[in-house]
Protein backbone atom coordinates (compact mmCIF):
# COMPACT_ATOMS: atom_id res chain seq x y z
CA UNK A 1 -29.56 -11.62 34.79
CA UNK A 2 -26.53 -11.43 36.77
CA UNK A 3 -24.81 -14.40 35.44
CA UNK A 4 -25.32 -13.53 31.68
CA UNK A 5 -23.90 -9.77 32.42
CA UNK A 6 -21.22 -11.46 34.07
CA UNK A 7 -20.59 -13.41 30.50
CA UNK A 8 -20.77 -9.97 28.94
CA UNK A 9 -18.59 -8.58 31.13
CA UNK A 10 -15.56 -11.44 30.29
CA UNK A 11 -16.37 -11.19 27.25
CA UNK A 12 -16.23 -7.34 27.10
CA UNK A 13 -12.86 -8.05 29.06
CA UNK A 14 -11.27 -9.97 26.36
CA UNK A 15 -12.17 -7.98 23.32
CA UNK A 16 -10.77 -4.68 25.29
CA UNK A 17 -7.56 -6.90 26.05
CA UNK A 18 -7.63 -6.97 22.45
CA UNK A 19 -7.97 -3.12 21.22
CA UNK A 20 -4.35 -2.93 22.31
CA UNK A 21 -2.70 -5.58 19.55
CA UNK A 22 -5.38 -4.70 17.09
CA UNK A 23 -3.91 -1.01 17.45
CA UNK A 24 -0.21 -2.38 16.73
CA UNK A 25 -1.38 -4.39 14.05
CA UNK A 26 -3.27 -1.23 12.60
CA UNK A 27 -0.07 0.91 12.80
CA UNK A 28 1.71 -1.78 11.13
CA UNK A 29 -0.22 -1.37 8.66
CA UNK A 30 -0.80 2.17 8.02
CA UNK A 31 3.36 1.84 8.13
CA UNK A 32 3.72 -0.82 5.46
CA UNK A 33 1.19 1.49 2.90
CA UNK A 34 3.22 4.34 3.24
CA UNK A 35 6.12 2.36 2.51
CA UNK A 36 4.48 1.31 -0.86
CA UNK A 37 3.51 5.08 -1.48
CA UNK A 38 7.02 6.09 -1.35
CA UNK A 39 7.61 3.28 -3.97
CA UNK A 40 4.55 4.13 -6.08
CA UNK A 41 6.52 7.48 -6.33
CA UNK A 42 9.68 6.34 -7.26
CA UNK A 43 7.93 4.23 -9.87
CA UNK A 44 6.25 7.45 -11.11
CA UNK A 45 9.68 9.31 -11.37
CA UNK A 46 11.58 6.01 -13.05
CA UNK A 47 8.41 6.09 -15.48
CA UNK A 48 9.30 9.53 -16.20
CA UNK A 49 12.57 9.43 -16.80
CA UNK A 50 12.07 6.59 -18.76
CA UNK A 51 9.73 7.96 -21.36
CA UNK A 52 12.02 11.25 -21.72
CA UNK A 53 14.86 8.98 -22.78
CA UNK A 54 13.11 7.20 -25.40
CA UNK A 55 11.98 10.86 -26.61
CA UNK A 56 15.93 11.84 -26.36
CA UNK A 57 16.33 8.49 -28.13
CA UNK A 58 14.25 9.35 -31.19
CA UNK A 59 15.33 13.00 -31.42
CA UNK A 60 18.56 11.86 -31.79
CA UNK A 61 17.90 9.22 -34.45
CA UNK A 62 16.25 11.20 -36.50
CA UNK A 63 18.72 14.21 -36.06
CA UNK A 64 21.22 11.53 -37.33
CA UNK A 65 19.17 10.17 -40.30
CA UNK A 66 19.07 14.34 -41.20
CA UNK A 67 23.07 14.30 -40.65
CA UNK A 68 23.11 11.70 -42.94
CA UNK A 69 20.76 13.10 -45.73
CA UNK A 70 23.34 16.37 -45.44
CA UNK A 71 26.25 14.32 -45.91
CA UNK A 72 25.07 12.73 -49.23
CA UNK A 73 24.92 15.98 -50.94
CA UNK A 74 28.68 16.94 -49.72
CA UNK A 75 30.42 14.01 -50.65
CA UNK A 76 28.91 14.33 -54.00
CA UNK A 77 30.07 18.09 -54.39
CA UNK A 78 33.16 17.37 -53.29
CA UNK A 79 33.87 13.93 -55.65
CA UNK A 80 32.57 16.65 -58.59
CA UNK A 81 35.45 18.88 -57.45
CA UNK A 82 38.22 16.18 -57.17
CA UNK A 83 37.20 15.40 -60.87
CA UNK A 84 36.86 18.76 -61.80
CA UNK A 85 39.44 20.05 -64.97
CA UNK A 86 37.92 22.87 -65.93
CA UNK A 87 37.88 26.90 -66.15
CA UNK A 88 35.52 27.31 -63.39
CA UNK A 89 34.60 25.79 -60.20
CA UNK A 90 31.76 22.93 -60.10
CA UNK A 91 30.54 24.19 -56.27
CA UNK A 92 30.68 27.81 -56.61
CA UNK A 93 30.79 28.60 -60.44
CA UNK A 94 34.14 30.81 -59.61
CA UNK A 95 37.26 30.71 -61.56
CA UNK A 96 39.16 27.00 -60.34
CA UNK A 97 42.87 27.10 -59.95
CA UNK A 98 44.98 25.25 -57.53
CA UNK A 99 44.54 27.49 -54.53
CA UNK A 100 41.08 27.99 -55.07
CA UNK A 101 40.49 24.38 -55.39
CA UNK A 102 42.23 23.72 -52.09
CA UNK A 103 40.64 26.18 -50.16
CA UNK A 104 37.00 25.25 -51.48
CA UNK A 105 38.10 21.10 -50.74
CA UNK A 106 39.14 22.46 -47.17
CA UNK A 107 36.09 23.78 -46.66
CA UNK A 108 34.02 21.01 -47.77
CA UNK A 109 35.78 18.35 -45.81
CA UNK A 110 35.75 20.42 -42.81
CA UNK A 111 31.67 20.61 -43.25
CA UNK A 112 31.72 16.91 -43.61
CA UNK A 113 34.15 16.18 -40.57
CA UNK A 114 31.74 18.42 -38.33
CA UNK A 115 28.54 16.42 -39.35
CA UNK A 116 30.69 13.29 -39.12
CA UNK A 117 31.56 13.91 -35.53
CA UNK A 118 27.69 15.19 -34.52
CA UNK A 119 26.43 11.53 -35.97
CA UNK A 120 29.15 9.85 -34.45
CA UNK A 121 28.73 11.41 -30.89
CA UNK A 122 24.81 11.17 -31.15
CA UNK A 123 25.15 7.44 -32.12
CA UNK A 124 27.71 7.05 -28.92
CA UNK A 125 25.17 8.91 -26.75
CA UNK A 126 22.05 6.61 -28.30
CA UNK A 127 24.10 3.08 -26.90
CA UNK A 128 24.38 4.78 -23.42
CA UNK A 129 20.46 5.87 -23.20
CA UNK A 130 20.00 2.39 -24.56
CA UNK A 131 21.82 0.77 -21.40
CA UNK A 132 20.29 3.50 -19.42
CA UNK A 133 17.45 2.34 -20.69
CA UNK A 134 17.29 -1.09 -19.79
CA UNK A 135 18.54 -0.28 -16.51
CA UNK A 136 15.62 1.72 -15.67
CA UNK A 137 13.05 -0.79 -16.76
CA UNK A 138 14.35 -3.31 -14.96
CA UNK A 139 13.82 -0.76 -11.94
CA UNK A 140 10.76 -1.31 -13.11
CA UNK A 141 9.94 -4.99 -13.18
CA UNK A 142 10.44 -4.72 -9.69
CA UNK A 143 7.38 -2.59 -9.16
CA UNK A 144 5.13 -4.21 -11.08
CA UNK A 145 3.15 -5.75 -8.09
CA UNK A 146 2.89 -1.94 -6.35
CA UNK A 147 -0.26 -1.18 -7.21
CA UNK A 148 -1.66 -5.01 -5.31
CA UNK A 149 0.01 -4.34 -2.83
CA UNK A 150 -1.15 -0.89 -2.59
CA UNK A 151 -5.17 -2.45 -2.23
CA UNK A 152 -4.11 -5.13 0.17
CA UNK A 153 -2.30 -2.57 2.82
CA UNK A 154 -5.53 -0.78 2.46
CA UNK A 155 -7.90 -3.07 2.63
CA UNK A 156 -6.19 -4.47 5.59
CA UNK A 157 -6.16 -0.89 7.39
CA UNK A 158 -9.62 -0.80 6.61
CA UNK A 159 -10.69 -4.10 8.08
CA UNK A 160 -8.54 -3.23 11.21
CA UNK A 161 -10.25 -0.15 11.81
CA UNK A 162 -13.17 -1.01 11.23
CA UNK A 163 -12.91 -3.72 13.92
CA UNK A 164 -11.37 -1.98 16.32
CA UNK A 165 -14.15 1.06 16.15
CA UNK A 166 -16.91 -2.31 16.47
CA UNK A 167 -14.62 -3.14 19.73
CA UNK A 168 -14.61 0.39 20.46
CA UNK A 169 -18.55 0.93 20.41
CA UNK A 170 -19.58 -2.58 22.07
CA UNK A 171 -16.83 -1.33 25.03
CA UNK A 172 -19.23 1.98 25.12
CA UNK A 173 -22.70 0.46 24.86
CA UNK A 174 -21.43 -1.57 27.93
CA UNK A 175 -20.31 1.23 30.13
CA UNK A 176 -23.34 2.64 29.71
CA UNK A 177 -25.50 0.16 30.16
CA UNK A 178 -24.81 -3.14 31.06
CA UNK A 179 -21.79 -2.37 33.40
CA UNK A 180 -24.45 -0.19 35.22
CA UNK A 181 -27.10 -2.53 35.27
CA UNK A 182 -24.40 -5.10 36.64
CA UNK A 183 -23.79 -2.44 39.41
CA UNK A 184 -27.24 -1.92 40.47
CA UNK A 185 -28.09 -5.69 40.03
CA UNK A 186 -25.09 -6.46 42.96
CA UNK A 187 -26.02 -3.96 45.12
CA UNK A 188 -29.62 -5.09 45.07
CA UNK A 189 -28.59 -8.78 45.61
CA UNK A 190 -26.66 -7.46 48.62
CA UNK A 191 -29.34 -5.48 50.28
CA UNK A 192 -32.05 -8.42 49.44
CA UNK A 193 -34.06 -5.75 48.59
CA UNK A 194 -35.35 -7.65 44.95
CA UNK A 195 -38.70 -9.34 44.31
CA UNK A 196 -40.55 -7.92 47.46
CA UNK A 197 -43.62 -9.80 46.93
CA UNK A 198 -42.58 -12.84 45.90
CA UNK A 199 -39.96 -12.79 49.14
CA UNK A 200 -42.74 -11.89 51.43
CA UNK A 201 -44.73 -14.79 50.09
CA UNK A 202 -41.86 -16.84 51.07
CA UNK A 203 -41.68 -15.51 54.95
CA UNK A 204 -45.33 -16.03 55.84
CA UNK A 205 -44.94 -19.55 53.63
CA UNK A 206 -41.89 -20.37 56.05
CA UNK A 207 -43.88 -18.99 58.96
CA UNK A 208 -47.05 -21.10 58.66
CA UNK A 209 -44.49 -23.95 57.85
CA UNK A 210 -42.90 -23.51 60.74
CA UNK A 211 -46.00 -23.59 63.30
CA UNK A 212 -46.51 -27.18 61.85
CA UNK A 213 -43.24 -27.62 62.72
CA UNK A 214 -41.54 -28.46 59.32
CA UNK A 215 -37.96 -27.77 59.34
CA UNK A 216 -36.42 -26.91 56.12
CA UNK A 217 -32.97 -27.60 57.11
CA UNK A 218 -33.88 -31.09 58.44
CA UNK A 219 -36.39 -31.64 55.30
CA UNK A 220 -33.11 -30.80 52.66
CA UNK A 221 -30.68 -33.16 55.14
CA UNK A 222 -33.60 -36.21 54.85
CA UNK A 223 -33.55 -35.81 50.80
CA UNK A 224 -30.05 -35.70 50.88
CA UNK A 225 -29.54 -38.49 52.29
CA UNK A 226 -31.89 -40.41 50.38
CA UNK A 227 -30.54 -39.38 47.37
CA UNK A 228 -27.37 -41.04 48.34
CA UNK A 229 -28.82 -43.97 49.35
CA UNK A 230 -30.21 -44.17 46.00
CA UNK A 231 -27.17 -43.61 44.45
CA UNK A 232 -25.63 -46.21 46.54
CA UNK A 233 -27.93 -48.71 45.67
């Protein structure tokens, strides 16, 4: 009983030897998930902004294809007043002479400049979310993998722990009770105070022995030596 506690005990001794690089492996771990959390963010917030510029992408395209539906309209009133040779105005229905012409042409050319300039500068600012964009989903590609490597740190936290707590229980089912057995089993062996009966047996065995005068010493020395002899032979 002694010698397989003793096994326990080295084995016990190298498993707690152990606990110490499974913890470093463990916070490793736990480091390298949190790592990929604060990327599984980022991802979220690239995600974000990348659906709110196609949204600004398609308001502005369609605010453009309205620009241009205003535009028709204007060019055609203001062709209709270029060609215009009569009494009265073809816009406004007002009396047409030369300064009211003008200032009516002014005013219609100014309308059309201003929704000019809108689609122009919403067509500039379309190209730039474009390349914005494309920047931001290939931000993206790069994250594509996240959410693996999100179940591998964790599965290998869990495997750690889970390990480490086995180590962690076996260490405390032998401190309390095979490290204690081992105790009382050594102090036992040192006192001789084991298998009472059985030893007794032995004495009055050895006794009786020796008042026919066997010697066990000599007796062990005589097989001894015939075993080498054997050997020898």
């Amino acid at each position: 009983e002694k010698e397989a506690l003793n096994v326990q005990q080295a084995a016990m001794s190298e498993q707690l030897s152990a606990v110490s690089d499974l913890e470093k492996q463990i916070e490793a771990a736990n480091k390298s998930l949190a790592e990929i959390e604060e990327k599984l963010v980022e991802q979220d917030r690239l995600e974000k902004q990348a659906q709110e510029n196609r949204e600004q992408q398609a308001e502005l395209r369609a605010e453009n294809e309205g620009l241009k539906a205003a535009m028709l309209p204007l060019d055609e009133r203001i062709k209709k007043l270029e060609s215009a040779d009569g009494a009265s105005c073809p816009v406004c229905g007002q009396p047409l002479d030369p300064e009211h012409r003008k200032t009516i042409m002014e005013q219609l050319q100014a309308e059309g400049t201003a929704l000019g300039d809108q689609h122009r500068a919403n067509r500039e600012q379309v190209k730039e979310l474009v390349e914005q964009l494309e920047n931001l989903e290939e931000q993206l590609t790069a994250f594509e993998s996240l959410e693996r490597e999100r179940l591998e740190a964790s599965n290998m936290v869990t495997q750690l722990t889970e390990r480490l707590e086995g180590f962690q229980k076996q260490a405390e089912e032998w401190n309390s009770t095979g490290e204690k057995r081992l105790v009382e089993i050594i102090k036992s062996l040192e006192k001789e105070n084991f298998a009472g009966e059985v030893r007794k047996q032995l004495k009055v065995v050895d006794k009786e022995l020796g008042a026919l005068g066997y010697d066990a010493a000599a007796h062990d020395a005589a097989r001894k030596a015939e075993s080498e002899q054997r050997v020898a032979e």
